[in-house]
N, C-alpha and C. Protein backbone atom coordinates (compact mmCIF):
# COMPACT_ATOMS: atom_id res chain seq x y z
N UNK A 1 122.47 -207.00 -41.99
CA UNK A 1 121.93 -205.88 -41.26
C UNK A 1 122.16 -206.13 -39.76
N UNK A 2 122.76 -205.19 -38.61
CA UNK A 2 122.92 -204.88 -37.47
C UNK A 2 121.65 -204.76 -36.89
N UNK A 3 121.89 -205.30 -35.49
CA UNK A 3 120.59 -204.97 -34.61
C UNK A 3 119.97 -203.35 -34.37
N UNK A 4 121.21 -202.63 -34.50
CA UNK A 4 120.54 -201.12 -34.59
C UNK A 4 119.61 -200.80 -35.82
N UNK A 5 120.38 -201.01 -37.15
CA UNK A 5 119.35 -200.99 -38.25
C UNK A 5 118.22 -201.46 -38.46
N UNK A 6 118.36 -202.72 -37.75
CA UNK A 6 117.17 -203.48 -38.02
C UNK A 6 115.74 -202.57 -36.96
N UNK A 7 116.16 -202.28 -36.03
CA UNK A 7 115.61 -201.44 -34.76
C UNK A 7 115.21 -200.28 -36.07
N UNK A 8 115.80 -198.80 -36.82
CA UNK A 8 115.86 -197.86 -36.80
C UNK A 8 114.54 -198.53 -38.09
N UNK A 9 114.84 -199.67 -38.84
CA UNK A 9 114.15 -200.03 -39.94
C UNK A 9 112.52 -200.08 -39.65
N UNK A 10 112.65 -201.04 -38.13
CA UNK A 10 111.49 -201.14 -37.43
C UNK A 10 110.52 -199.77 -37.08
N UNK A 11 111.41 -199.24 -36.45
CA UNK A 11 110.74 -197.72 -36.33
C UNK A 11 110.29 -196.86 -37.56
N UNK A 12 110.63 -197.09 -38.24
CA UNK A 12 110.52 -195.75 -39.70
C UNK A 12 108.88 -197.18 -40.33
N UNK A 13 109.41 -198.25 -39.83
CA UNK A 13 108.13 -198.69 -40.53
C UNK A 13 106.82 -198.79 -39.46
N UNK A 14 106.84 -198.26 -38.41
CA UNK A 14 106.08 -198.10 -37.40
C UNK A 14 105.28 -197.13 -37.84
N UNK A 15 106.43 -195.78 -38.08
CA UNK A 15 106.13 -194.20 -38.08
C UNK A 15 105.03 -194.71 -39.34
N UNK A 16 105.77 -195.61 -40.36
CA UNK A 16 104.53 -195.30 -41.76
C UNK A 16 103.41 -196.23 -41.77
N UNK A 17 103.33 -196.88 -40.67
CA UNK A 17 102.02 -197.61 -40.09
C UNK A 17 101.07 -196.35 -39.71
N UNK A 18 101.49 -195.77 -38.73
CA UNK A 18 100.66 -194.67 -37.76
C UNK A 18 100.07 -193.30 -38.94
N UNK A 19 101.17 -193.45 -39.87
CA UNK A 19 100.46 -192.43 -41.01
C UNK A 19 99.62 -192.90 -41.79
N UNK A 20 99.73 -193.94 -42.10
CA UNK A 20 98.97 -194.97 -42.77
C UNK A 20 97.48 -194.85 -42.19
N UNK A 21 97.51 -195.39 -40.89
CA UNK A 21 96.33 -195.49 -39.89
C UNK A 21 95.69 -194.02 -39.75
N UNK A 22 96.30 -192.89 -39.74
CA UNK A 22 95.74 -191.63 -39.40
C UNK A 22 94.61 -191.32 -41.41
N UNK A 23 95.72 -191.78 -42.11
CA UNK A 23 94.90 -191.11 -43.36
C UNK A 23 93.47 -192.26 -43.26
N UNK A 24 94.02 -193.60 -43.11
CA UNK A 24 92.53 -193.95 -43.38
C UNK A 24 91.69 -193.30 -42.49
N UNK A 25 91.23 -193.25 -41.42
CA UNK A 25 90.69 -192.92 -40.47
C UNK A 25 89.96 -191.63 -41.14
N UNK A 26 90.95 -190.91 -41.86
CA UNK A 26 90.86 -189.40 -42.01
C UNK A 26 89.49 -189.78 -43.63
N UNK A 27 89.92 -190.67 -44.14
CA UNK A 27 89.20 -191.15 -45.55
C UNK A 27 87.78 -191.83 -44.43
N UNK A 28 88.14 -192.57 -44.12
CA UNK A 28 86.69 -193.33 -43.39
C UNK A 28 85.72 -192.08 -43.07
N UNK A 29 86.39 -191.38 -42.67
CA UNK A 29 85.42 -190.02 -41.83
C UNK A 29 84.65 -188.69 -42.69
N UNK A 30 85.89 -188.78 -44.12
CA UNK A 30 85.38 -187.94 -45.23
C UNK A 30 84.29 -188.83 -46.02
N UNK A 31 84.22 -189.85 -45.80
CA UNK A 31 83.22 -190.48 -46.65
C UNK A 31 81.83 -191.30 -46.39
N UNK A 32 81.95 -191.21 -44.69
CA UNK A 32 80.97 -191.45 -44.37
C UNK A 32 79.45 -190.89 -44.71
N UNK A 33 79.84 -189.30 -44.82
CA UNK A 33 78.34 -188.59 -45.34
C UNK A 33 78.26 -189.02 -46.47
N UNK A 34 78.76 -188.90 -47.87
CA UNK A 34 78.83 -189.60 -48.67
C UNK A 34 77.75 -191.16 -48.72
N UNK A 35 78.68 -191.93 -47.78
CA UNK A 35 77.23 -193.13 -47.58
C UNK A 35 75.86 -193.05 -47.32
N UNK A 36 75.89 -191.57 -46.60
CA UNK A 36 74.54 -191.42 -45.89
C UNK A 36 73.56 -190.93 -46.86
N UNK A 37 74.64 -189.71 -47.55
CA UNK A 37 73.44 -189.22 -48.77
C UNK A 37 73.53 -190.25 -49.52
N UNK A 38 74.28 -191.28 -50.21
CA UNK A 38 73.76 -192.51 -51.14
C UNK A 38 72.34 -193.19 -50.65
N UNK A 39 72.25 -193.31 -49.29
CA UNK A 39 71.30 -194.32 -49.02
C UNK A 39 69.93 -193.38 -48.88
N UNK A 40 70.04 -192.26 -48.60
CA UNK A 40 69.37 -190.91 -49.05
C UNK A 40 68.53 -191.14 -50.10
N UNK A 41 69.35 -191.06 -50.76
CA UNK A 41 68.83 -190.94 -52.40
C UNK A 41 68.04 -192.43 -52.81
N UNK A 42 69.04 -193.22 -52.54
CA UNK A 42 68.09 -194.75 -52.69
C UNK A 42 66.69 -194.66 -52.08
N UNK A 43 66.36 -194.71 -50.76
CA UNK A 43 65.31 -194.66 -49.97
C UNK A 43 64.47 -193.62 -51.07
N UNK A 44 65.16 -191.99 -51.27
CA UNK A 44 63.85 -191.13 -52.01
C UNK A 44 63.33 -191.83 -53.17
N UNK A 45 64.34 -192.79 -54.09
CA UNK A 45 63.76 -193.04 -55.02
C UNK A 45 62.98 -193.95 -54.90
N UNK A 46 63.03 -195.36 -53.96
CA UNK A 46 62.06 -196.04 -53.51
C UNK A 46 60.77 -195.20 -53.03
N UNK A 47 60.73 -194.66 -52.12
CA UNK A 47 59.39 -193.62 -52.70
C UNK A 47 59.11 -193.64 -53.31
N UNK A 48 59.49 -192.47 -54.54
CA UNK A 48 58.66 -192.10 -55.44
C UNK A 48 57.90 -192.62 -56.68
N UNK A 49 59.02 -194.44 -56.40
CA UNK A 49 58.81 -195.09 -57.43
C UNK A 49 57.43 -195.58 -56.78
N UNK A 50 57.00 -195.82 -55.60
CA UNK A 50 56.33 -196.26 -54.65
C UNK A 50 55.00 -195.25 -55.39
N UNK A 51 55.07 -194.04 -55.49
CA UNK A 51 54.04 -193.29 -55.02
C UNK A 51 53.49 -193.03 -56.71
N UNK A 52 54.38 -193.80 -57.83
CA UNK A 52 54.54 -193.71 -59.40
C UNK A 52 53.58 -194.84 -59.53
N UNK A 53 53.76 -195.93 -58.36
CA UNK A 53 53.65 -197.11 -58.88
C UNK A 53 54.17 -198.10 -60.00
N UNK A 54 55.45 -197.69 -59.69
CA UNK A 54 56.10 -197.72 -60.97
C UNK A 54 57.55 -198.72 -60.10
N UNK A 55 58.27 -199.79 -61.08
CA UNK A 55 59.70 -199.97 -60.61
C UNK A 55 60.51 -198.93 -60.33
N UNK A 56 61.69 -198.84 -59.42
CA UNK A 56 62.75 -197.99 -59.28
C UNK A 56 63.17 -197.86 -60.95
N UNK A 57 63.72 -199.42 -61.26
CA UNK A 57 64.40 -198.96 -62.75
C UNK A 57 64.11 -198.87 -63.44
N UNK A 58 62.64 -198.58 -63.56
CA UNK A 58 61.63 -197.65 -65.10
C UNK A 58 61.63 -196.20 -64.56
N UNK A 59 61.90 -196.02 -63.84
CA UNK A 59 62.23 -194.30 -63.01
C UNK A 59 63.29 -193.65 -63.12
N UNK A 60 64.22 -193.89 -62.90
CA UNK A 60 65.62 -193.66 -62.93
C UNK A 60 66.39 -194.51 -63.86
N UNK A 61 67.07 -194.43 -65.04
CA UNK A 61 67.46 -195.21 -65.90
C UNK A 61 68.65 -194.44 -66.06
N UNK A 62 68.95 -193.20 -65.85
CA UNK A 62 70.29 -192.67 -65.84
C UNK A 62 71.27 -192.30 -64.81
N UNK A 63 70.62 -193.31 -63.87
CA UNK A 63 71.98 -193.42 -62.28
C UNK A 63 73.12 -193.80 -62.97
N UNK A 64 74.39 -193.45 -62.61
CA UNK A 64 75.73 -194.24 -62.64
C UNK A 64 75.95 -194.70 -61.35
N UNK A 65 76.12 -196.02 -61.47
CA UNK A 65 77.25 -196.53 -60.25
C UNK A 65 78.64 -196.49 -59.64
């Protein structure tokens, strides 16, 4: 491989760095609410298990993870 190729190789793998970097960014940002209502929901159920007097996991037994 020539110093130009190696250059044009460099670049095209730059370009699919920067796309790379834009989608995560773009995923980090779609999924942040996501985290927020998870921890949402955790906290309500600590409540109510609170207010049951009861464990979380005698309360909720059909969460999926």
């Amino acid at each position: 491989m020539n110093n130009e190729e190696m250059k044009n190789k460099i670049e095209r793998l730059e370009e699919r760095i920067r796309g790379l970097e834009r989608d995560l960014d773009e995923l980090h940002s779609e999924l942040e609410p996501l985290r927020i209502s998870r921890q949402n929901m955790k906290d309500l159920m600590e409540e109510v298990a609170k207010l049951a007097n009861q464990p979380v996991g005698m309360l909720f037994t059909r969460l999926k993870r």
